[in-house]
Protein backbone atom coordinates (compact mmCIF):
# COMPACT_ATOMS: atom_id res chain seq x y z
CA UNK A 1 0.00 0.00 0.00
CA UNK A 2 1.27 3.20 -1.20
CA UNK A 3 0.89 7.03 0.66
CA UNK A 4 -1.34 8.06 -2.55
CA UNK A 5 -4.74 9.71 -1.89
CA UNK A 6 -3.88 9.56 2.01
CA UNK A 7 -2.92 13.23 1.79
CA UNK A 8 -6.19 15.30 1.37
CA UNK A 9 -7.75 12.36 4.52
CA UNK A 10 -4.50 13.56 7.01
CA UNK A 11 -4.92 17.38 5.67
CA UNK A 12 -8.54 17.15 6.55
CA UNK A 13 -8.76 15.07 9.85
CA UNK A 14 -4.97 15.46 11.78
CA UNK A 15 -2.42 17.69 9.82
CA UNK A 16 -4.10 20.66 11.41
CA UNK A 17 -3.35 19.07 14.60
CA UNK A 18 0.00 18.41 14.07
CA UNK A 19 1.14 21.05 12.70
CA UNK A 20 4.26 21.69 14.69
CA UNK A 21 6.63 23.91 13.86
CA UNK A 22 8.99 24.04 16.47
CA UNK A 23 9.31 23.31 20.20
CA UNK A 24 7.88 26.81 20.98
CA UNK A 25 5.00 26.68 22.93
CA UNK A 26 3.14 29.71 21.34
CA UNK A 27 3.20 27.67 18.07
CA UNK A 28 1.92 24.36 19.30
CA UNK A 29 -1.80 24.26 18.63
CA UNK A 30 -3.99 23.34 21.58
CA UNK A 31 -3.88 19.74 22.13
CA UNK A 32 -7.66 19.37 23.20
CA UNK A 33 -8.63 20.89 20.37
CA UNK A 34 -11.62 19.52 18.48
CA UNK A 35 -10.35 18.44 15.50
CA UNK A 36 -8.40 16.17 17.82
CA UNK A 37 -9.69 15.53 21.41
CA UNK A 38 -11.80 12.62 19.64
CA UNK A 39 -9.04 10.78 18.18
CA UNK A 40 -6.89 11.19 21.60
CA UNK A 41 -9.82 9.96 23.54
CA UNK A 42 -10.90 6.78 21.70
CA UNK A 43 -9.11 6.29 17.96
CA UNK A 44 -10.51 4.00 15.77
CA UNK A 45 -8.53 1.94 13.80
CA UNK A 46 -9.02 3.30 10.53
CA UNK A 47 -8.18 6.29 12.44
CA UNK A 48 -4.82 4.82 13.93
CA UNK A 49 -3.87 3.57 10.09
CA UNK A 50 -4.39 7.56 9.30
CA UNK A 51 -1.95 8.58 11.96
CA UNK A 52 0.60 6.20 10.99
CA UNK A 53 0.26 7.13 6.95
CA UNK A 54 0.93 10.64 8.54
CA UNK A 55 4.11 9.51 10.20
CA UNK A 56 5.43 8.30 7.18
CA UNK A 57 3.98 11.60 5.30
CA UNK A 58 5.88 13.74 7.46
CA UNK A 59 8.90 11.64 7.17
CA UNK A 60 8.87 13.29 4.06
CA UNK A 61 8.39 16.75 4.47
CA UNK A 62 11.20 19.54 4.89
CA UNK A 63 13.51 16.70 4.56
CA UNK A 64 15.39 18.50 1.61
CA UNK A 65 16.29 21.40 3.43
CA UNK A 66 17.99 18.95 6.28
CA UNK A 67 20.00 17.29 3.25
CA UNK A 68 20.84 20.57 1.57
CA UNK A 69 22.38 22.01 4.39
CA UNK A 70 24.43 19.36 5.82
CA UNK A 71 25.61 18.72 1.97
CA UNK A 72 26.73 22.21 1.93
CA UNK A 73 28.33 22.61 4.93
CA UNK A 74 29.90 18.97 4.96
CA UNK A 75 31.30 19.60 0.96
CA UNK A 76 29.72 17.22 -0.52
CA UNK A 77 28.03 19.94 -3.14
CA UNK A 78 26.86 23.29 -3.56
CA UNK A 79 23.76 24.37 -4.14
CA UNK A 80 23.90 27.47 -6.78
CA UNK A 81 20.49 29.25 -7.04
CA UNK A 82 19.93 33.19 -7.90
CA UNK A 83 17.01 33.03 -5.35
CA UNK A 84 18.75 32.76 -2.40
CA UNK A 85 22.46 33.86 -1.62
CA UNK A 86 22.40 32.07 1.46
CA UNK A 87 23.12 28.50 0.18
CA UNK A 88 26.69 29.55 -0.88
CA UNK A 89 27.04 32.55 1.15
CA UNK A 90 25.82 31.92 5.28
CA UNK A 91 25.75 27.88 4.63
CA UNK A 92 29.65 28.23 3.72
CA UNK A 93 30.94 31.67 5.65
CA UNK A 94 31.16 33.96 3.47
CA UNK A 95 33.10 37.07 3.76
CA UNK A 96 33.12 35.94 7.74
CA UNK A 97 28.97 35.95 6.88
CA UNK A 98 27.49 34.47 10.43
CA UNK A 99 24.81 31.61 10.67
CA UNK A 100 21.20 33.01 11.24
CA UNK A 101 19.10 31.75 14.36
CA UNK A 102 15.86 33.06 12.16
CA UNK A 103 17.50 31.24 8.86
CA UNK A 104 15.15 28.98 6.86
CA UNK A 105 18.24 26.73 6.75
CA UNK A 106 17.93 26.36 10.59
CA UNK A 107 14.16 26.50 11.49
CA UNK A 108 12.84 24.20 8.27
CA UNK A 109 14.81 21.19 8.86
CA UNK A 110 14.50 21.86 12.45
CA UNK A 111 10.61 22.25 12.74
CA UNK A 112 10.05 19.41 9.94
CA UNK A 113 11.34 16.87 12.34
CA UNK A 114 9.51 17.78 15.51
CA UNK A 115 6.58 18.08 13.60
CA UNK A 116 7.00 14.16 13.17
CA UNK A 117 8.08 13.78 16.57
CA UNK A 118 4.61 15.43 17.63
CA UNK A 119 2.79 13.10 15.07
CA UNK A 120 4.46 9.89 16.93
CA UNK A 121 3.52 11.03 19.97
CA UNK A 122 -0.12 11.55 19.01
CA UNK A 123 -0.28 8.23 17.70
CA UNK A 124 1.22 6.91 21.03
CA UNK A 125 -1.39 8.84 22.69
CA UNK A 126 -4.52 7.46 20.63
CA UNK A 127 -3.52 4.11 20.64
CA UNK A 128 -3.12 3.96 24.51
CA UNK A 129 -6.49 5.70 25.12
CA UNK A 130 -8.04 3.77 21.83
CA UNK A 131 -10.93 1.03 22.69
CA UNK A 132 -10.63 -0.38 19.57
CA UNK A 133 -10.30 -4.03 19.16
CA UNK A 134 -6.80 -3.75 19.54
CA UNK A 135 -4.22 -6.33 21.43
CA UNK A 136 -1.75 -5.83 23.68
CA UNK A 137 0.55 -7.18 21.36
CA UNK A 138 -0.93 -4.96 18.38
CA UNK A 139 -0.43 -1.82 20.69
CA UNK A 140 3.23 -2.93 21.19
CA UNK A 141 3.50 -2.55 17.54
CA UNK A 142 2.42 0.40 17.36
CA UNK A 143 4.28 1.79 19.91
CA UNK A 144 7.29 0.17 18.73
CA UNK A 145 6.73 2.02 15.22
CA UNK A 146 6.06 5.19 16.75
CA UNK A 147 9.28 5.41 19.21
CA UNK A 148 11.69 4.19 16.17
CA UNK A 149 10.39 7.10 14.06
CA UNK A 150 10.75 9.18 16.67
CA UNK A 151 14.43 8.79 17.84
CA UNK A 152 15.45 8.60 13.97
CA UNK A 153 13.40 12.81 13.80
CA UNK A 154 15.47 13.06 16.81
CA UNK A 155 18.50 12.02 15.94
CA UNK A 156 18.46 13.96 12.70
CA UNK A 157 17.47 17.07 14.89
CA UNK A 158 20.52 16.62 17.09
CA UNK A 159 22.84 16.15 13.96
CA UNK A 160 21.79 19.73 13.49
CA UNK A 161 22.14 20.96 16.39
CA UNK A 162 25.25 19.20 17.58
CA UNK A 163 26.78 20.34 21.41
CA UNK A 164 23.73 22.98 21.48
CA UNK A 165 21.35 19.75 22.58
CA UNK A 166 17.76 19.04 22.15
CA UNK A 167 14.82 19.07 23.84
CA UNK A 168 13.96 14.81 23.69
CA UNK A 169 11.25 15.07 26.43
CA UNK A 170 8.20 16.94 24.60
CA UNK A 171 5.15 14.72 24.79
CA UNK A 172 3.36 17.56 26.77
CA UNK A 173 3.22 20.42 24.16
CA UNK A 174 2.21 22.79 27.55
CA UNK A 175 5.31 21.34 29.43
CA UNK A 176 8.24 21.06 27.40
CA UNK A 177 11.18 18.86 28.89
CA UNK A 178 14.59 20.86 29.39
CA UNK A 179 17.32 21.27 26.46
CA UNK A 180 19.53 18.07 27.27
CA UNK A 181 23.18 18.24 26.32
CA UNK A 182 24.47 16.13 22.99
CA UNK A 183 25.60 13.09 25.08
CA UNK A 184 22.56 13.19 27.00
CA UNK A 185 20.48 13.58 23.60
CA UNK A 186 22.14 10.52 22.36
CA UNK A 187 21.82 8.30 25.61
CA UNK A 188 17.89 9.60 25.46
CA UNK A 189 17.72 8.75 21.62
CA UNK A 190 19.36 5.46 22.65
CA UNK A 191 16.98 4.48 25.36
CA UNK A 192 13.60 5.34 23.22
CA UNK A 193 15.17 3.11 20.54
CA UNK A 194 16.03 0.41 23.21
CA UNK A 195 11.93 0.82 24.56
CA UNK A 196 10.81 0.49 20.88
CA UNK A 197 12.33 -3.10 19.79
CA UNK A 198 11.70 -4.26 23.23
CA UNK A 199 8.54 -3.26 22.29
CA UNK A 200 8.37 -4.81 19.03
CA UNK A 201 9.92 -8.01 20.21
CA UNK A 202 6.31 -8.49 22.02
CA UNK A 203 4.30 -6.98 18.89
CA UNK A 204 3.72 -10.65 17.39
CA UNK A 205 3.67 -11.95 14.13
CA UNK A 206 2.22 -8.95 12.36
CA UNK A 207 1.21 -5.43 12.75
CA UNK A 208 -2.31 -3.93 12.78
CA UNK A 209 -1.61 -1.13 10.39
CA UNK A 210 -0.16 -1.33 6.65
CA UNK A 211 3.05 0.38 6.16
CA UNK A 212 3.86 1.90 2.32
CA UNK A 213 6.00 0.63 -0.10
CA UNK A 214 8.95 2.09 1.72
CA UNK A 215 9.43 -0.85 4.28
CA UNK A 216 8.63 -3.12 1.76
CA UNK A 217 10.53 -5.93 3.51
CA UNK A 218 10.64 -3.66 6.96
CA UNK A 219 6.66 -4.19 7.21
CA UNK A 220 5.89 -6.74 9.87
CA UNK A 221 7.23 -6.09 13.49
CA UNK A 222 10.52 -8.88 13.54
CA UNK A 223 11.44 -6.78 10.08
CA UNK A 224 10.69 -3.77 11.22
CA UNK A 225 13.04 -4.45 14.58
CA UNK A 226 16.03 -4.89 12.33
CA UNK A 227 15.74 -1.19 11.18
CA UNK A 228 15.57 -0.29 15.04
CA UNK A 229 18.36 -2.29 15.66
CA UNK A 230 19.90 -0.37 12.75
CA UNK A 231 19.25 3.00 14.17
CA UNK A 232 20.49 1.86 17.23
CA UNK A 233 23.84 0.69 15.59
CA UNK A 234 24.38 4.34 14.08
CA UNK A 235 23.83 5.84 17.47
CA UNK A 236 26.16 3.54 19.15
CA UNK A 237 28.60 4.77 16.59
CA UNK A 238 28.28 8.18 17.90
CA UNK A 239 28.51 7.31 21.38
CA UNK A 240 31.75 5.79 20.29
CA UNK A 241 30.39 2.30 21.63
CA UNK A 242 32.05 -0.30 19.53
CA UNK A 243 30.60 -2.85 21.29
CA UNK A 244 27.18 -1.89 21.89
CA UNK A 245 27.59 -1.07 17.77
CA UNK A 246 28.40 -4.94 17.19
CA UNK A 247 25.32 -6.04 19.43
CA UNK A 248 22.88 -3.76 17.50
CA UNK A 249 24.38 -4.77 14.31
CA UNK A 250 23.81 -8.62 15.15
CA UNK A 251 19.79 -7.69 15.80
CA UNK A 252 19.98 -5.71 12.22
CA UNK A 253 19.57 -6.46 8.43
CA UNK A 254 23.11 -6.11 8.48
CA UNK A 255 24.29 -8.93 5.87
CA UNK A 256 28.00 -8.93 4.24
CA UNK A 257 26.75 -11.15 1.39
CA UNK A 258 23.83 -8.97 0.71
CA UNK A 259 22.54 -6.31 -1.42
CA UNK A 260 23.99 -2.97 -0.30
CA UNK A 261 21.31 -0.86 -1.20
CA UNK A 262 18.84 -2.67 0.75
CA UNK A 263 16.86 -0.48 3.14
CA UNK A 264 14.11 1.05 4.32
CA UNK A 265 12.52 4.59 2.16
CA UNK A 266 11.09 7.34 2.05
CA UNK A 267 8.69 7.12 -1.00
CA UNK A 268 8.33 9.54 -3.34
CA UNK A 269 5.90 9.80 -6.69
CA UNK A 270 5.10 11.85 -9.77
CA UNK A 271 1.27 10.13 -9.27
CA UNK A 272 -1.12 12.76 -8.69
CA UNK A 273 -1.55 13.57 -4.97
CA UNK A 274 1.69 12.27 -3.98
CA UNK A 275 5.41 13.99 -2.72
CA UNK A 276 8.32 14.84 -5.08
CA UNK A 277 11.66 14.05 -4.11
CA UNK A 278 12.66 17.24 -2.60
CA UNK A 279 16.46 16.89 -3.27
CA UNK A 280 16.45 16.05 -6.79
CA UNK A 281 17.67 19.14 -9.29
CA UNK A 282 17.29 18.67 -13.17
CA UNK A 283 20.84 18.32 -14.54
CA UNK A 284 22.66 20.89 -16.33
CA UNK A 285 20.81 24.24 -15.45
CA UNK A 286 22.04 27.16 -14.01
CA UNK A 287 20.19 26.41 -10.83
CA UNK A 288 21.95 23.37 -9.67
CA UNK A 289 23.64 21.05 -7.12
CA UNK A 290 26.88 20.76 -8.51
CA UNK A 291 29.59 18.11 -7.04
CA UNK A 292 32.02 19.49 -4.60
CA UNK A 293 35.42 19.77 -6.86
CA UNK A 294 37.15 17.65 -4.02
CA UNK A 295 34.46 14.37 -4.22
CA UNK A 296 34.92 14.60 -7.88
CA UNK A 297 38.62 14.18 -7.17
CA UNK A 298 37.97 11.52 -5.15
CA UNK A 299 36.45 8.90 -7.22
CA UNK A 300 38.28 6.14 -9.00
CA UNK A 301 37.04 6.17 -12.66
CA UNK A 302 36.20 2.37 -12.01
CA UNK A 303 34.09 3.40 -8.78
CA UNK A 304 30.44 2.77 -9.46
CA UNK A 305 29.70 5.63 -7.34
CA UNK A 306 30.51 8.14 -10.30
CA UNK A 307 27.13 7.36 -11.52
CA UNK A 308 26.13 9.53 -8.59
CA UNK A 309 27.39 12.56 -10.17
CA UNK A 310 27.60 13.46 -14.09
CA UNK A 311 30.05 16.21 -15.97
CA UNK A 312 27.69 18.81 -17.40
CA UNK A 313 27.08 18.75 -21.15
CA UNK A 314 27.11 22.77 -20.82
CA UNK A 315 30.75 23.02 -19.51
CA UNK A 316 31.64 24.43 -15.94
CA UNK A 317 29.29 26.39 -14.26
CA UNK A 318 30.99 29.48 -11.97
CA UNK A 319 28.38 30.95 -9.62
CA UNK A 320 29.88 33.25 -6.52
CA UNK A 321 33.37 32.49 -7.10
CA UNK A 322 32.43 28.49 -6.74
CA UNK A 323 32.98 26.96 -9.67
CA UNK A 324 32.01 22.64 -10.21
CA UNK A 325 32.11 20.38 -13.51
CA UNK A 326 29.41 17.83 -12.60
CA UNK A 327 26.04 17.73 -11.27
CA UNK A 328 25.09 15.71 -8.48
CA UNK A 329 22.45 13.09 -10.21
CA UNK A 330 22.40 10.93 -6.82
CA UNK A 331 18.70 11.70 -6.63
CA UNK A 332 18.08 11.12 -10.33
CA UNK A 333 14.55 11.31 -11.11
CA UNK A 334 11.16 13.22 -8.77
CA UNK A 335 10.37 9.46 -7.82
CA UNK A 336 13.19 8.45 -6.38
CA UNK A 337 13.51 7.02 -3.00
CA UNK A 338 15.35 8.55 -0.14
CA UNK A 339 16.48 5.64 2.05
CA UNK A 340 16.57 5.78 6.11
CA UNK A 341 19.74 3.68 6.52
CA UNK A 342 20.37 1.02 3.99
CA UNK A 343 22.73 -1.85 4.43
CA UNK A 344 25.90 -0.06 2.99
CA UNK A 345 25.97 2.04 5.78
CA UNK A 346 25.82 -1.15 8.19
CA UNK A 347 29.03 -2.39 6.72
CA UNK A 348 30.80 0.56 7.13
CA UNK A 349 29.29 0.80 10.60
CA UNK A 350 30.65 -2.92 11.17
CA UNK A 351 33.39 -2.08 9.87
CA UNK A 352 34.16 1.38 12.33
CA UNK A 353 33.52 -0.70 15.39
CA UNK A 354 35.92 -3.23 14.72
CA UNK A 355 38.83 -1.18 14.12
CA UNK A 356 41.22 -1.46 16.74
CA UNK A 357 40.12 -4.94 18.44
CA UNK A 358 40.13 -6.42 14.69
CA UNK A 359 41.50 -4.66 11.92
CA UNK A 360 41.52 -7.46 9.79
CA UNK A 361 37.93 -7.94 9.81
CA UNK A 362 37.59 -4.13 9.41
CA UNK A 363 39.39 -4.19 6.34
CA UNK A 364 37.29 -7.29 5.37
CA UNK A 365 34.24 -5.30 5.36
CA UNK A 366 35.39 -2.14 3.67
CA UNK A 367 36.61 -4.72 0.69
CA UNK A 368 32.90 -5.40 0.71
CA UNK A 369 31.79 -2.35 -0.19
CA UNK A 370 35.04 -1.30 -2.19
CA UNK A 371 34.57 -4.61 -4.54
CA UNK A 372 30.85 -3.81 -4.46
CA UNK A 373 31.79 -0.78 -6.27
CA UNK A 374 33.96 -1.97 -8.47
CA UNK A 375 37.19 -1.16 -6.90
CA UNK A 376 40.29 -4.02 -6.14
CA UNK A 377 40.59 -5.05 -2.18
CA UNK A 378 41.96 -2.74 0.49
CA UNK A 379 45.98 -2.79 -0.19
CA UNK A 380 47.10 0.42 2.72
CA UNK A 381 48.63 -0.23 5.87
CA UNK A 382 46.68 -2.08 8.49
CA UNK A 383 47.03 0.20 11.88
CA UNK A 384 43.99 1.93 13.48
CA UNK A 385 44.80 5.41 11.69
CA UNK A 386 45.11 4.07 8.18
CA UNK A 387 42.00 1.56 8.76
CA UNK A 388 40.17 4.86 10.19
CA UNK A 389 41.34 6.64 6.93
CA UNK A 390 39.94 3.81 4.35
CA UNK A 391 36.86 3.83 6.55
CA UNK A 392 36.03 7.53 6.25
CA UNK A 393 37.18 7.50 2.45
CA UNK A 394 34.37 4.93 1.89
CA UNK A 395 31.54 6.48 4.38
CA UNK A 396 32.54 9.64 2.01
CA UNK A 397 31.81 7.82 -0.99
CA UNK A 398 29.11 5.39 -0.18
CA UNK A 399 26.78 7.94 2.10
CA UNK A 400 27.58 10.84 -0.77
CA UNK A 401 25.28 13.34 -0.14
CA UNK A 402 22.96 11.82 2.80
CA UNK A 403 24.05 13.89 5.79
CA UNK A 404 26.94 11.94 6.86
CA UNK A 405 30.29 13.62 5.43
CA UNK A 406 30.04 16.82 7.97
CA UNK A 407 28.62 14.72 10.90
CA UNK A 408 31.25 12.17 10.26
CA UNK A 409 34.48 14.98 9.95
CA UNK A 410 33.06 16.72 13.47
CA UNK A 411 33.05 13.27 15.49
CA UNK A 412 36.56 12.39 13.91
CA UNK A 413 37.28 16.17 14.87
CA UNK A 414 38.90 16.46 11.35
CA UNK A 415 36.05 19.21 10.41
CA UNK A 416 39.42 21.26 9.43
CA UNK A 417 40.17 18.70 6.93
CA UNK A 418 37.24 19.76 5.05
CA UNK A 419 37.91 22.47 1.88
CA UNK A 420 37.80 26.16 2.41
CA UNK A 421 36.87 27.22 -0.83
CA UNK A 422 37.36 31.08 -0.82
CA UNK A 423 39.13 33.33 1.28
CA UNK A 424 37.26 33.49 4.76
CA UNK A 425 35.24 31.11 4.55
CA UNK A 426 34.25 28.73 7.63
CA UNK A 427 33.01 25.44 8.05
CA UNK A 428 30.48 25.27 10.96
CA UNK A 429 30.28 23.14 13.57
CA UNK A 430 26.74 23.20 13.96
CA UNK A 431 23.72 25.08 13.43
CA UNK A 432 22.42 27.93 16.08
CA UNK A 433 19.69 27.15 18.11
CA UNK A 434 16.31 28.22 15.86
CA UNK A 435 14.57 31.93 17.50
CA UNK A 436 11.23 30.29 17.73
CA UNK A 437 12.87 28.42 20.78
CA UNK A 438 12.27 29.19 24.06
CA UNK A 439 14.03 28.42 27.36
């Protein structure tokens, strides 16, 4: 079942409701409101399906503008556009140009995810309070669905938002929990992902709502687990937790053998009613994300990952004394898929938290994805800093333009590593905390 002709249903019944656009209270709409008190109080299940289509619907929105800016600001491409200066002027420092707390670049990305954060914690809410014929196992799986989408809108919040923190405690839109510091964020993130595949490891056989074509293959709640145990892998990762990295990895879809692409998506369509892919540019226009100089440099020409970018037939195109060769084409159509976490990242993940107990098996895995490209085997030195070199390279290459390159640079504290492109320009270590916040 696909997302098509739920859209005008959600506007109608719950979009209205949640509506968030940041943690500011004054722009929270009343949570007893009418258009919503009845599906709090006693949900039906056609009702519950509708909140969970939304989930997924919101998954979607504002989600370009989150993979825009940490593209931009992690070098994996430009974005050139006449209509706004601030993609290669703020997003890059500029002429010593500061970050904007009021910035669309900021607040979008920023609101888009809490919005879905509010949505899971409505349909938390109506489920518990629903009468429906619903079992205690059922209601695990819906919980279980709900937390998992959460801490991944979380975790992409606190990518963001970096040492500034995040409010992870916002259930009650009239009592908002306290900004918790980035370790704390994570540990929180880590714990609702923990609650969620306990919870789906007592959801049963299958759930009580359809999923879209996006977890095809992620849609029952065992499945479903292994893309919370994947979420919990990448936060592990952060946390610098080798170990507890492993563990989640064993619980994942996480196969050496297997497809790399496979994953979990966001779906996108050109059928009438549906979303566009929000990060896909036509190729070859003036307005354009065009392929950091420095990734271009970086490919093999036997890499199968140049087919993520593509020279321009038009020449070089200059734009605010940037000037690129090739297009990013990554996102090569309006229908295609944005994936959550696919199984490419997982071996690089594997790979990460094995270096320095077992390097050799590190290398092992990054020869899986290298010879999945169509590169020869791993042939460097074998000590933790080269390993930890190879492993970035490939992170670099594989998660091209996903949000990983400037989140992965900051961890490894290497974010002066990245390219300053023209004189005075910075690369941020995170964005500002958005004005509609309050303390």
């Amino acid at each position: 079942m696909q997302l098509k002709n739920i859209k005008t249903y959600l506007l109608a019944m719950l979009f209205a409701a949640a509506g968030w656009t940041g943690c500011n209270i004054d722009e929270v709409p009343d949570p007893n409101n009418p258009s919503l008190a009845p599906i709090l109080e006693d949900a039906t299940v056609n009702e519950l399906q509708a909140l969970v289509f939304g989930v997924e619907q919101i998954a979607r929105d504002e989600v370009g503008f989150y993979y825009d800016v940490t593209s931009i600001i992690g070098r994996d491409y430009w974005f050139f556009t006449s209509s706004d200066p601030r993609y290669t002027g703020e997003l890059l420092g500029k002429d010593n140009a500061m970050l904007d707390n009021a910035g669309f670049y900021g607040t979008r990305p920023y609101s888009g995810r809490y919005r879905n954060v509010k949505q899971c914690n409505i349909l938390i809410e109506a489920v518990t309070n629903s009468s429906a014929d619903i079992s205690d196992a059922e209601r695990n799986g819906y919980y279980g669905f709900a937390n998992t989408m959460k801490a991944y809108e979380l975790l992409l919040v606190l990518n963001l938002q970096y040492q500034n923190g995040i409010r992870t405690d916002v259930a009650d839109a009239d009592n908002l929990g306290p900004f918790r510091s980035y370790d704390e964020s994570l540990r929180d993130i880590a714990d609702l992902l923990a609650e969620a595949y306990g919870q789906l490891g007592n959801a049963g056989d299958a759930f009580k709502f359809n999923l879209s074509g996006g977890f095809a293959g992620f849609d029952t709640p065992e499945t479903f687990a292994q893309f919370t145990a994947a979420v919990q892998a990448r936060v592990a990762i952060y946390q610098n937790s080798p170990t507890e990295a492993l563990n989640h990895l064993d619980n994942s879809f996480l196969d050496l053998a297997g497809d790399l692409g496979t994953g979990p998506f966001r779906f996108y369509s050109t059928a009438g009613g549906e979303e566009l892919n929000p990060v896909f540019r036509t190729p070859d226009q003036s307005e354009a994300l065009v392929a950091h100089p420095d990734f271009v440099a970086s490919l093999d020409p036997a890499d199968a990952r140049n087919a993520k970018i593509a020279e321009r037939p038009s020449g070089a195109l200059t734009f605010d004394g940037l000037t690129g060769t090739h297009d990013v084409v990554l996102w090569n159509s309006q229908s295609t898929p944005i994936p959550y976490i696919t199984n490419e990242e997982l071996v690089l993940i594997y790979a990460e938290a094995n270096i320095g107990s077992d390097n050799t098996e590190a290398i092992s895995a990054l020869d899986v994805v290298r010879t999945g490209n169509g590169l020869a085997s791993y042939g460097g030195a074998d000590d933790d800093d080269a390993v930890t070199d190879e492993m970035l390279a490939q992170r670099r290459l594989s998660l091209f333009a996903q949000g990983h390159r400037w989140v992965d640079m900051r961890r490894y504290d290497r974010l002066d590593e990245l390219t300053l492109d023209r004189p005075n320009d910075d690369v941020w270590i995170q964005l500002p905390r958005p004005v509609t916040e309050n303390e």
